[in-house]
C-alpha atoms as a PDB file:
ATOM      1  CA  UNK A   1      76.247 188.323 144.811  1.00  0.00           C
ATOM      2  CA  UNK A   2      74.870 185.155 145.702  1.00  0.00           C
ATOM      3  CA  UNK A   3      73.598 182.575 142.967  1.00  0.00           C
ATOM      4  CA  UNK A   4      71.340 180.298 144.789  1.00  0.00           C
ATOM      5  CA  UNK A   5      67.924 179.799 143.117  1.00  0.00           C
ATOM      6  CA  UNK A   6      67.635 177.058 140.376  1.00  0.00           C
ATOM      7  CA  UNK A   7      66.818 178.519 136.770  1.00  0.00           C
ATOM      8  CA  UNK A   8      66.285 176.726 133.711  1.00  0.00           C
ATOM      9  CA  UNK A   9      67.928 178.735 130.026  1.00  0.00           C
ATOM     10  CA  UNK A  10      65.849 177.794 127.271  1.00  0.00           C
ATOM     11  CA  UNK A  11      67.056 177.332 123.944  1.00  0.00           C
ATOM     12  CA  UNK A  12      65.073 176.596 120.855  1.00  0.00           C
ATOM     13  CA  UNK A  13      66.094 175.458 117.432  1.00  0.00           C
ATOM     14  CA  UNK A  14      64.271 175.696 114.678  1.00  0.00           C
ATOM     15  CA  UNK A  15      63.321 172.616 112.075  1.00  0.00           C
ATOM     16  CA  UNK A  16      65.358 172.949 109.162  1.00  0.00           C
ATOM     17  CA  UNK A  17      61.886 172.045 107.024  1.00  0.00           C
ATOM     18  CA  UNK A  18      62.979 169.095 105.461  1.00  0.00           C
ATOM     19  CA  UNK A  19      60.397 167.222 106.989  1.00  0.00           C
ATOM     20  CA  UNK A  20      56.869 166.692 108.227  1.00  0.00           C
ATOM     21  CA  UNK A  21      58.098 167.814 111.608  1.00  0.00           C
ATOM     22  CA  UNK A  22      57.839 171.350 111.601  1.00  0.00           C
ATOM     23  CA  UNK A  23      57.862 172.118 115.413  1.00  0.00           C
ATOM     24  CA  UNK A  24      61.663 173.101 116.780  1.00  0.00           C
ATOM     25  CA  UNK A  25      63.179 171.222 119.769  1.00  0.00           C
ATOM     26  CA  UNK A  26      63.335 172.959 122.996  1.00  0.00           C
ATOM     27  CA  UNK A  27      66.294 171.851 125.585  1.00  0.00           C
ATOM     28  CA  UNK A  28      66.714 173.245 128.953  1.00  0.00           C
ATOM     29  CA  UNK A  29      69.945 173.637 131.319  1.00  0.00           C
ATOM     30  CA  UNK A  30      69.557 173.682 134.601  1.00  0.00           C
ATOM     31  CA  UNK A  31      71.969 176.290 136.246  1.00  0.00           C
ATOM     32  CA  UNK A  32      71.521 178.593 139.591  1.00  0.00           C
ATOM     33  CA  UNK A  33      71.435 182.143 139.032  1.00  0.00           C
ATOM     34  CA  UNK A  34      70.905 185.477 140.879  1.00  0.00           C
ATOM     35  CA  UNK A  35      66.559 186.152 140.873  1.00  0.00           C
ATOM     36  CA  UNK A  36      65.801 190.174 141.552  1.00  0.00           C
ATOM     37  CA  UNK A  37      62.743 191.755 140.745  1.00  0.00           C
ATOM     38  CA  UNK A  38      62.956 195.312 140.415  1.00  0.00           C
ATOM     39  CA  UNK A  39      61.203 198.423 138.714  1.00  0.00           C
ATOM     40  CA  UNK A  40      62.774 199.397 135.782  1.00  0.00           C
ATOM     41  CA  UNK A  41      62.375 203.581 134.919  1.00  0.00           C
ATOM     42  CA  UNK A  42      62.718 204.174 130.814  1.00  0.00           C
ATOM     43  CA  UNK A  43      63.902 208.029 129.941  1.00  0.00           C
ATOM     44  CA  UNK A  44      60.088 208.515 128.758  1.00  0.00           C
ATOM     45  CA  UNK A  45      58.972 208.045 132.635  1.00  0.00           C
ATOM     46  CA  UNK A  46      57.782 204.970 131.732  1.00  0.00           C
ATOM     47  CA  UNK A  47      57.687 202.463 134.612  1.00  0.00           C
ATOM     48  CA  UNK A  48      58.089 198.826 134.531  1.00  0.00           C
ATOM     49  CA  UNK A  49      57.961 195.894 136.976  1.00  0.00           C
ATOM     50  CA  UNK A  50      60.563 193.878 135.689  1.00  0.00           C
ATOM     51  CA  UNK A  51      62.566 190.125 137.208  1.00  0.00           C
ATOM     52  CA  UNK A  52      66.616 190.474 136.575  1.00  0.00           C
ATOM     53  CA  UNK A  53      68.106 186.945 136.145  1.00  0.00           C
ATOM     54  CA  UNK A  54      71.537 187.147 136.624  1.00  0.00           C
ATOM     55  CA  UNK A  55      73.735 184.001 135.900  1.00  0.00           C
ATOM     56  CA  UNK A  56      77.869 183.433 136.198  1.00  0.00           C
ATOM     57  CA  UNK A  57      79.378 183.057 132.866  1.00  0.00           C
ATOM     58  CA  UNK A  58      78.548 183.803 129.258  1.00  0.00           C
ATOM     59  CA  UNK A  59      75.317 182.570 128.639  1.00  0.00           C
ATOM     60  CA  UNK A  60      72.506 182.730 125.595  1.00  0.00           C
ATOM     61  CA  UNK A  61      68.922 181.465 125.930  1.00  0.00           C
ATOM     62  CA  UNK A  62      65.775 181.944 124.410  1.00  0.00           C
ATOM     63  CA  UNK A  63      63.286 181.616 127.489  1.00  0.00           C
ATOM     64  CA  UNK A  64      63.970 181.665 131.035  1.00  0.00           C
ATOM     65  CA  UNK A  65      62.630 178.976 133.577  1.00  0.00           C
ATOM     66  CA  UNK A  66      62.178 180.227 137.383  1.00  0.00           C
ATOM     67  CA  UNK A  67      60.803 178.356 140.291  1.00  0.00           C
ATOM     68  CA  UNK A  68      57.352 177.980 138.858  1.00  0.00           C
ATOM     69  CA  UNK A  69      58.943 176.733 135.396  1.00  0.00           C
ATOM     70  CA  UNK A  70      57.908 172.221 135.120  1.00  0.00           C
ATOM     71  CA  UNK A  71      60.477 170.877 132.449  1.00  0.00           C
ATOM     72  CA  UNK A  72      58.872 168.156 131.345  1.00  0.00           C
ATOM     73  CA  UNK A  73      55.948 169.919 129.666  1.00  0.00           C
ATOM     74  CA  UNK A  74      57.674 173.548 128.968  1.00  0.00           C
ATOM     75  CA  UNK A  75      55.121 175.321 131.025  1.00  0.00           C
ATOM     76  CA  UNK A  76      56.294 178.796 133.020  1.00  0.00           C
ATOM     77  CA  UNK A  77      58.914 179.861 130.804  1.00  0.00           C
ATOM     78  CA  UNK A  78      59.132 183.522 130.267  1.00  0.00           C
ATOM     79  CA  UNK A  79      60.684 185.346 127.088  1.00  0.00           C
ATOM     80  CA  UNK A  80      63.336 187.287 127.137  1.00  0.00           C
ATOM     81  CA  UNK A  81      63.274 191.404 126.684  1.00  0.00           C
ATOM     82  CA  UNK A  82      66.806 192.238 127.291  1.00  0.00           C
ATOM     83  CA  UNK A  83      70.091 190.587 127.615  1.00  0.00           C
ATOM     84  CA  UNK A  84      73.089 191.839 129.301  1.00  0.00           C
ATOM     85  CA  UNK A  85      76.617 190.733 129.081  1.00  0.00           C
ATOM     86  CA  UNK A  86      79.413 191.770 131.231  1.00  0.00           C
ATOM     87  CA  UNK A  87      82.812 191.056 131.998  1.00  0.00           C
ATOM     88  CA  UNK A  88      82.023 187.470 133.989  1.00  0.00           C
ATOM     89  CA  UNK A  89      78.163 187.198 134.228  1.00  0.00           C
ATOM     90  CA  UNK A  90      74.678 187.480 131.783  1.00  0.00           C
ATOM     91  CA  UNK A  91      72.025 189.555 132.612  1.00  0.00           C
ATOM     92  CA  UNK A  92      68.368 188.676 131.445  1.00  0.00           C
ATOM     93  CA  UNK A  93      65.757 190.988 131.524  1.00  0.00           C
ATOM     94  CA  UNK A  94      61.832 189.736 131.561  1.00  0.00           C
ATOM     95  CA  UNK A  95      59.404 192.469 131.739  1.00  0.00           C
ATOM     96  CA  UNK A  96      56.678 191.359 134.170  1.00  0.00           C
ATOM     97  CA  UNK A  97      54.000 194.219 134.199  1.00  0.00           C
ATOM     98  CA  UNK A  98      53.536 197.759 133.234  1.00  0.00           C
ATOM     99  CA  UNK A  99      53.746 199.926 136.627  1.00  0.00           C
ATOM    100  CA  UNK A 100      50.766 202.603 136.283  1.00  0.00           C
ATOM    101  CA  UNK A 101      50.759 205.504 138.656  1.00  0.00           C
ATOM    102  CA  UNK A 102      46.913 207.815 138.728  1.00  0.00           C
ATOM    103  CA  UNK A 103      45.176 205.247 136.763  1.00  0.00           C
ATOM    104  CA  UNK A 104      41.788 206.842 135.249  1.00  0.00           C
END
């Protein structure tokens, strides 16, 4: 498995409340990871369109930053559905789209 596209995990911490400040600070680590999109089936036959992110190492993040993602003003970033550990890698999950077959 190749990791060669540049992805930004977002992390963001809360304010503690103490002050006037009540907005959480955001930082962003630039790492390259393993970009798939894919359809995801659930056991209810319900279809998703969905990008894997797949990253070396044991990783946590709030957001996830792809090509499209500009750090200095935070826009692009996607949440999060589904996280995935295994033995030497992380897994994020972002559901893109519903996938609807026969539409009426």
């Amino acid at each position: 498995m190749r990791y060669d596209n540049t992805v930004y995990l977002i992390t963001e911490t809360a304010n503690d409340g103490d002050d006037l400040n009540f907005s959480g600070e955001t930082s962003a680590i630039r790492t390259k990871g393993n970009v798939k999109r894919t359809n995801l089936t659930l056991a209810n036959g319900e279809m998703y369109d969905a990008t894997i992110v797949r990253v070396f190492g044991n990783w946590s993040a709030d957001k996830i930053g792809l090509s499209d993602y500009n750090p200095d003003t935070g826009k692009g970033a996607r949440k999060i559905q589904k996280v995935g550990r295994h033995f030497n890698r992380t897994d994020f999950y972002i559901v893109n789209s519903e996938v609807i077959f026969n539409a009426k």
